[in-house]
Protein backbone atom coordinates (compact mmCIF):
# COMPACT_ATOMS: atom_id res chain seq x y z
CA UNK A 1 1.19 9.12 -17.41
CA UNK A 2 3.66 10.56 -14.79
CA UNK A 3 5.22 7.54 -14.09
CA UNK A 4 7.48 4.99 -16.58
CA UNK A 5 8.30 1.49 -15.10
CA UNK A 6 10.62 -0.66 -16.43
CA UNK A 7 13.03 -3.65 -15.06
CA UNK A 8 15.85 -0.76 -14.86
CA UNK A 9 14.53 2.29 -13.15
CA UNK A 10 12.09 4.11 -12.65
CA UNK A 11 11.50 7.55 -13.70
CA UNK A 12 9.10 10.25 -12.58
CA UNK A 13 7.94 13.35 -14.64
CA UNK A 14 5.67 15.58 -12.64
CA UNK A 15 3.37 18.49 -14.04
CA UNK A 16 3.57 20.81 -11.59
CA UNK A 17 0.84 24.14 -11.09
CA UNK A 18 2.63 27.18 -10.87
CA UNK A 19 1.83 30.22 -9.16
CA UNK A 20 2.41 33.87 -11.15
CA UNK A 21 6.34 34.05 -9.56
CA UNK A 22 6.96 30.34 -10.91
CA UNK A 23 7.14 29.00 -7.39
CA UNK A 24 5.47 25.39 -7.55
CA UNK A 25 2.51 25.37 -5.31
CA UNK A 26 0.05 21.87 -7.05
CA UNK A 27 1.15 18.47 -9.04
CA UNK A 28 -1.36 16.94 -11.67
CA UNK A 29 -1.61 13.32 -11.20
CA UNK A 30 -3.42 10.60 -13.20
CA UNK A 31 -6.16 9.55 -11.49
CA UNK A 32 -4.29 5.75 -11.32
CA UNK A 33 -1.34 7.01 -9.61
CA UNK A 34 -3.49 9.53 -7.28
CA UNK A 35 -5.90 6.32 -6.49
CA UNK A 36 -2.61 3.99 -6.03
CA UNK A 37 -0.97 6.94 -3.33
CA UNK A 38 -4.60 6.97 -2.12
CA UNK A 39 -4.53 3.21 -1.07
CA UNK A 40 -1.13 3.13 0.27
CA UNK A 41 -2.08 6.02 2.28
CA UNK A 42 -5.29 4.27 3.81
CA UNK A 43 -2.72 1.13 4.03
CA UNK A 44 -0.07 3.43 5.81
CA UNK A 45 -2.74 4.24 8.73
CA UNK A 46 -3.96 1.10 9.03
CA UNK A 47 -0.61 0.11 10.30
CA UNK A 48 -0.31 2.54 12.20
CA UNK A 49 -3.93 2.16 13.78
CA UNK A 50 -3.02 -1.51 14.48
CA UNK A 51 0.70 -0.83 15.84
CA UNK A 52 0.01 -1.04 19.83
CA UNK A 53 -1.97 -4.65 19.02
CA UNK A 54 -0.03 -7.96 20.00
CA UNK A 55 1.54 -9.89 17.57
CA UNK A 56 -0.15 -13.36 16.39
CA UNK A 57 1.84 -16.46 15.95
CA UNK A 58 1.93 -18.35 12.83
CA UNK A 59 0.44 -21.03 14.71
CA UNK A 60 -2.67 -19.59 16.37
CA UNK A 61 -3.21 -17.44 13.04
CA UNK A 62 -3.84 -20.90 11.93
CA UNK A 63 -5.62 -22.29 14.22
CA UNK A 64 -8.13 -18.95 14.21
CA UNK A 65 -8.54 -19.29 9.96
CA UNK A 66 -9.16 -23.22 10.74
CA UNK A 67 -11.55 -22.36 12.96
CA UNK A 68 -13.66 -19.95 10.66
CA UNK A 69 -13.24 -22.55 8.03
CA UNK A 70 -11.28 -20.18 6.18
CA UNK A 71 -8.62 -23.15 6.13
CA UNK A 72 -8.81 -26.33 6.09
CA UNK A 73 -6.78 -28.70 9.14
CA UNK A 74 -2.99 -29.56 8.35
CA UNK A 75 -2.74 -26.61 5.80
CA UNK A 76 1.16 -25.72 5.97
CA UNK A 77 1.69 -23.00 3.68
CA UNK A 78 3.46 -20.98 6.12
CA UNK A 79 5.93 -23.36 6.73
C-alpha cells in the first residue's frame, strides 16, 4: 500500500518506473488508491460541469425532495 493513515500524518511512499537514465517517467498505484483518485477525478468534473448552474436554496431544495417524496413535510435537518 502506498499510502499510511493515521490520526497524525499522513505519509506517502511512491514506486516510481524509471527510465534507463533514472529519470522518473510512471508511479505504481494500488488499484484502491488509483480507483479512489479515479472517483475524485469524475467528482472534480462534475463540479466543474455544474459550475455556471444557479444555486438552490435550502428551502426550495426542500420543497423539490418533498415533492418527489424523497422527504417527508416539516423535515428540518438542515436547520
Amino acid at each position: 500500500m502506498l499510502a499510511k493513515r493515521s490520526r497524525k500524518a499522513t505519509t506517502v511512499r511512491g514506486r516510481y518506473v524509471t527510465n534507463r537514465t533514472g529519470k522518473r517517467t510512471g508511479v505504481v498505484l494500488s488499484l484502491r488508491r488509483y480507483s479512489r483518485l479515479m472517483e475524485d477525478l469524475h467528482d472534480l468534473a462534475v463540479v466543474a460541469e455544474r459550475r455556471p448552474e444557479k444555486s438552490v436554496s435550502t428551502d426550495e431544495m426542500r420543497k423539490r425532495l418533498q415533492k418527489r417524496g424523497l422527504v417527508e413535510p416539516g423535515f428540518q435537518a438542515f436547520r
